[in-house]
Protein backbone atom coordinates (compact mmCIF):
# COMPACT_ATOMS: atom_id res chain seq x y z
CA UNK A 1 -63.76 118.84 88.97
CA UNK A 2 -67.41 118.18 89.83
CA UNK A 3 -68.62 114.93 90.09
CA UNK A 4 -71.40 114.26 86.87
CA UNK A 5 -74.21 112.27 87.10
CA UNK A 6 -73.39 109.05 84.67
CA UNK A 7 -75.26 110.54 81.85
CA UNK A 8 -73.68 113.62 81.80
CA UNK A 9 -70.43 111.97 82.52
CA UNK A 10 -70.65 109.97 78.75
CA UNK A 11 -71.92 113.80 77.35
CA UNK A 12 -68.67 115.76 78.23
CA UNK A 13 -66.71 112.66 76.98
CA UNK A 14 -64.14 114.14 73.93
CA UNK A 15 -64.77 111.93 70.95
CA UNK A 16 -62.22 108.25 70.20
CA UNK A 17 -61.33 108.61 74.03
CA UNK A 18 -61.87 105.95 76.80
CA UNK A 19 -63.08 105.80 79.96
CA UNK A 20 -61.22 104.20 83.29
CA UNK A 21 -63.03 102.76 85.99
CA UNK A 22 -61.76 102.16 89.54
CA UNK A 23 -62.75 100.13 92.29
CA UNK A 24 -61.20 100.98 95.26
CA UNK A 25 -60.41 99.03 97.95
CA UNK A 26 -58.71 99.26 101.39
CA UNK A 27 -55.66 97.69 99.78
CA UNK A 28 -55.74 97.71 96.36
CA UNK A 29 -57.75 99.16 93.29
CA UNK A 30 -58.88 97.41 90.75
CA UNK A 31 -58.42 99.40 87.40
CA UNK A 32 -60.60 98.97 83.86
CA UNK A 33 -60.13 100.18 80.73
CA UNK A 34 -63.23 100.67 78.19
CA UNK A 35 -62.85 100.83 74.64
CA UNK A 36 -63.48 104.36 72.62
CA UNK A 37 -66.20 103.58 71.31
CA UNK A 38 -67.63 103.07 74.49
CA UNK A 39 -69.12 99.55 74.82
CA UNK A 40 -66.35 96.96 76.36
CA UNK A 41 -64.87 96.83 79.35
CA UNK A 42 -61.65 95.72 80.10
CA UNK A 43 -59.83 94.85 83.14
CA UNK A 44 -57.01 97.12 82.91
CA UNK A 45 -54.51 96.25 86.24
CA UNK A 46 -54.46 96.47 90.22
CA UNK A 47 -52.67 99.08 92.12
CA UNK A 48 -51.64 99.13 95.27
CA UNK A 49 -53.44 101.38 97.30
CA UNK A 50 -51.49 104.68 98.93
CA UNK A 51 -51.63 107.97 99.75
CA UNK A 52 -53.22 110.47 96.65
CA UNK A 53 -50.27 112.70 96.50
CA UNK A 54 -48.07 109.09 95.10
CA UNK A 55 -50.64 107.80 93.17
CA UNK A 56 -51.86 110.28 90.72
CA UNK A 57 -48.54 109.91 88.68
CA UNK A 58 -49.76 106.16 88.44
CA UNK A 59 -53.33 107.66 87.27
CA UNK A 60 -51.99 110.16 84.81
CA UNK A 61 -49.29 107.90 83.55
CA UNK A 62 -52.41 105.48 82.85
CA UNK A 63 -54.76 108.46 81.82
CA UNK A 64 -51.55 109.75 79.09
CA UNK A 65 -51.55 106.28 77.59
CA UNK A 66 -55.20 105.20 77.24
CA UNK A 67 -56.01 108.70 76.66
CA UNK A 68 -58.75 109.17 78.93
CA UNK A 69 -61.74 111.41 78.62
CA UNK A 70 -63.12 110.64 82.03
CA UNK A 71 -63.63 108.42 85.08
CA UNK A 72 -66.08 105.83 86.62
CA UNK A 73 -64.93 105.09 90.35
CA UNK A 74 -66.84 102.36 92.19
CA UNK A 75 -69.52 103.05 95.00
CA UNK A 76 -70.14 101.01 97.38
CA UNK A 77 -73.33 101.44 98.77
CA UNK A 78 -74.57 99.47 101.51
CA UNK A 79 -76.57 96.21 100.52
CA UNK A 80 -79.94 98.48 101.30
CA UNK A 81 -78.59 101.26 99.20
CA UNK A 82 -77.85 103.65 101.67
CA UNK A 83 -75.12 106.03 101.61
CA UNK A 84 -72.73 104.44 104.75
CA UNK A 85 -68.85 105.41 105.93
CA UNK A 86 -67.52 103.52 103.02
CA UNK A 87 -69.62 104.97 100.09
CA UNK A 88 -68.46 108.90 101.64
CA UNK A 89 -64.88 107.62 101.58
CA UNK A 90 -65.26 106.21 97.86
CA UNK A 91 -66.85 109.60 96.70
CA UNK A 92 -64.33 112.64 98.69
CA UNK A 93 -61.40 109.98 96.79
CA UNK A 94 -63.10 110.15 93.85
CA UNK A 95 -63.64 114.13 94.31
CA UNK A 96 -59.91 114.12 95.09
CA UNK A 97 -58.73 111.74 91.94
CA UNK A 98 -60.95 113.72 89.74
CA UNK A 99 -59.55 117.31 90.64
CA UNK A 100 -55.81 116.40 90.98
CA UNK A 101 -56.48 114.68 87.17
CA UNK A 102 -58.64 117.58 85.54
CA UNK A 103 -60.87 114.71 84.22
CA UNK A 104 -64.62 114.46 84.72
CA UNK A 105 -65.86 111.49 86.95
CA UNK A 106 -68.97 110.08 88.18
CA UNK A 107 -69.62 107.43 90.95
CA UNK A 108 -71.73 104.01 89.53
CA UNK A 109 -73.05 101.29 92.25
CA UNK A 110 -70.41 98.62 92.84
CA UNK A 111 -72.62 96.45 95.27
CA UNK A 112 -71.69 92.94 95.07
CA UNK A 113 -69.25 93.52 91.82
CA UNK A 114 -66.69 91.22 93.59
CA UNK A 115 -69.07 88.63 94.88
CA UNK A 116 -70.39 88.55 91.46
CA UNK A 117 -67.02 88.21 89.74
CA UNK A 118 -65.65 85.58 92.46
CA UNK A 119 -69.12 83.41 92.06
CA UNK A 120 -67.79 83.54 88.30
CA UNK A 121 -64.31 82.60 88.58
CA UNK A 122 -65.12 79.71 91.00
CA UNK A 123 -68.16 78.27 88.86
CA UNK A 124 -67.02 78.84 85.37
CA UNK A 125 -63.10 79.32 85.35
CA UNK A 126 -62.65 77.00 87.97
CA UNK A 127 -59.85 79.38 89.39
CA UNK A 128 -57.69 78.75 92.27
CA UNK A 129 -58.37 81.01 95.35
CA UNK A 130 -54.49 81.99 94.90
CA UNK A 131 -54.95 82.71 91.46
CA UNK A 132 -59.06 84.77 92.21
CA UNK A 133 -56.82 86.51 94.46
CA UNK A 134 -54.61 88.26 91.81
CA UNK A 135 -57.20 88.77 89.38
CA UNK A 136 -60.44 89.87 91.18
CA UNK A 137 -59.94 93.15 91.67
CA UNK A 138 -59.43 94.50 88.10
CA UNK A 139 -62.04 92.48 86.99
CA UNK A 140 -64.43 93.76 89.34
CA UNK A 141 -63.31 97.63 88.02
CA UNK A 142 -64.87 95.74 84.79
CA UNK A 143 -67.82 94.42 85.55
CA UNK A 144 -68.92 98.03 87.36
CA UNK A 145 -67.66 99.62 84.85
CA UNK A 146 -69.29 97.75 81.95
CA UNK A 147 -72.60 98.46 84.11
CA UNK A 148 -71.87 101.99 83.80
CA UNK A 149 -71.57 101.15 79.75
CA UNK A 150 -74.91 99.47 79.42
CA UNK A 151 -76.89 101.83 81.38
CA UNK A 152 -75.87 104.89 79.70
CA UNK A 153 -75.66 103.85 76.08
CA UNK A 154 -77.33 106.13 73.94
């Protein structure tokens, strides 16, 4: 599959079906869950990161259950917006994910969607590093993904 642009992403979305948005890491990826109607994110679960080949059964098992129509996967751009190492390795996986699923998927900017969700959970959730630790990750796939909802509502 093609990757869309995130407004034609939402377009080619069947109807009642949800979207799942990944941030991956160099360990682990974050995984979020919107709802069908399109306008809450959710943070879903953390993966461990491996090789494609043993984790698409992960990703379809997830995609059969939450029937999903399609796929936001984090970008991380660098902090002037350029297109670095990291941002190429984030789109050919998301090329990868997106063919080996048949789903549609689009890239969305993830800069600072972890600092932004670890600022939260020290300041208003008062969470233990250990604790930040477990949780961070699929709650970042939320927050990029709920950016994703908000700027391509209708």
């Amino acid at each position: 599959m093609t990757l869309f642009n995130p407004h034609d992403l939402r377009n080619q979305l069947p109807a009642a079906h949800s979207i799942l948005g990944l941030d991956p890491g160099s360990k682990q990826i974050g995984v979020a869950l919107s709802d069908t109607a399109l306008m809450l994110a959710s943070p879903l679960t953390v993966l461990a990161r491996g090789k494609m080949k043993q984790m698409v059964p992960q990703f379809q098992t997830l995609c059969r259950k939450h029937e999903i129509g399609g796929i936001v996967v984090g970008l991380p751009l660098s902090l002037d917006g350029s297109f670095g190492p990291a941002a190429r390795a984030a789109s050919d996986w998301a090329n990868a994910l997106s063919e080996r699923l048949g789903l549609p998927a689009c890239l969305w900017d993830e800069r600072l969607s972890s600092s932004a969700v670890n600022r939260f959970l020290v300041q208003e959730a008062d969470m233990t590093r250990k604790r930040r630790g477990e949780v961070v990750d699929k709650m970042a796939a939320a927050y990029m993904l709920q950016g994703w909802l908000d700027a391509t509502a209708a």
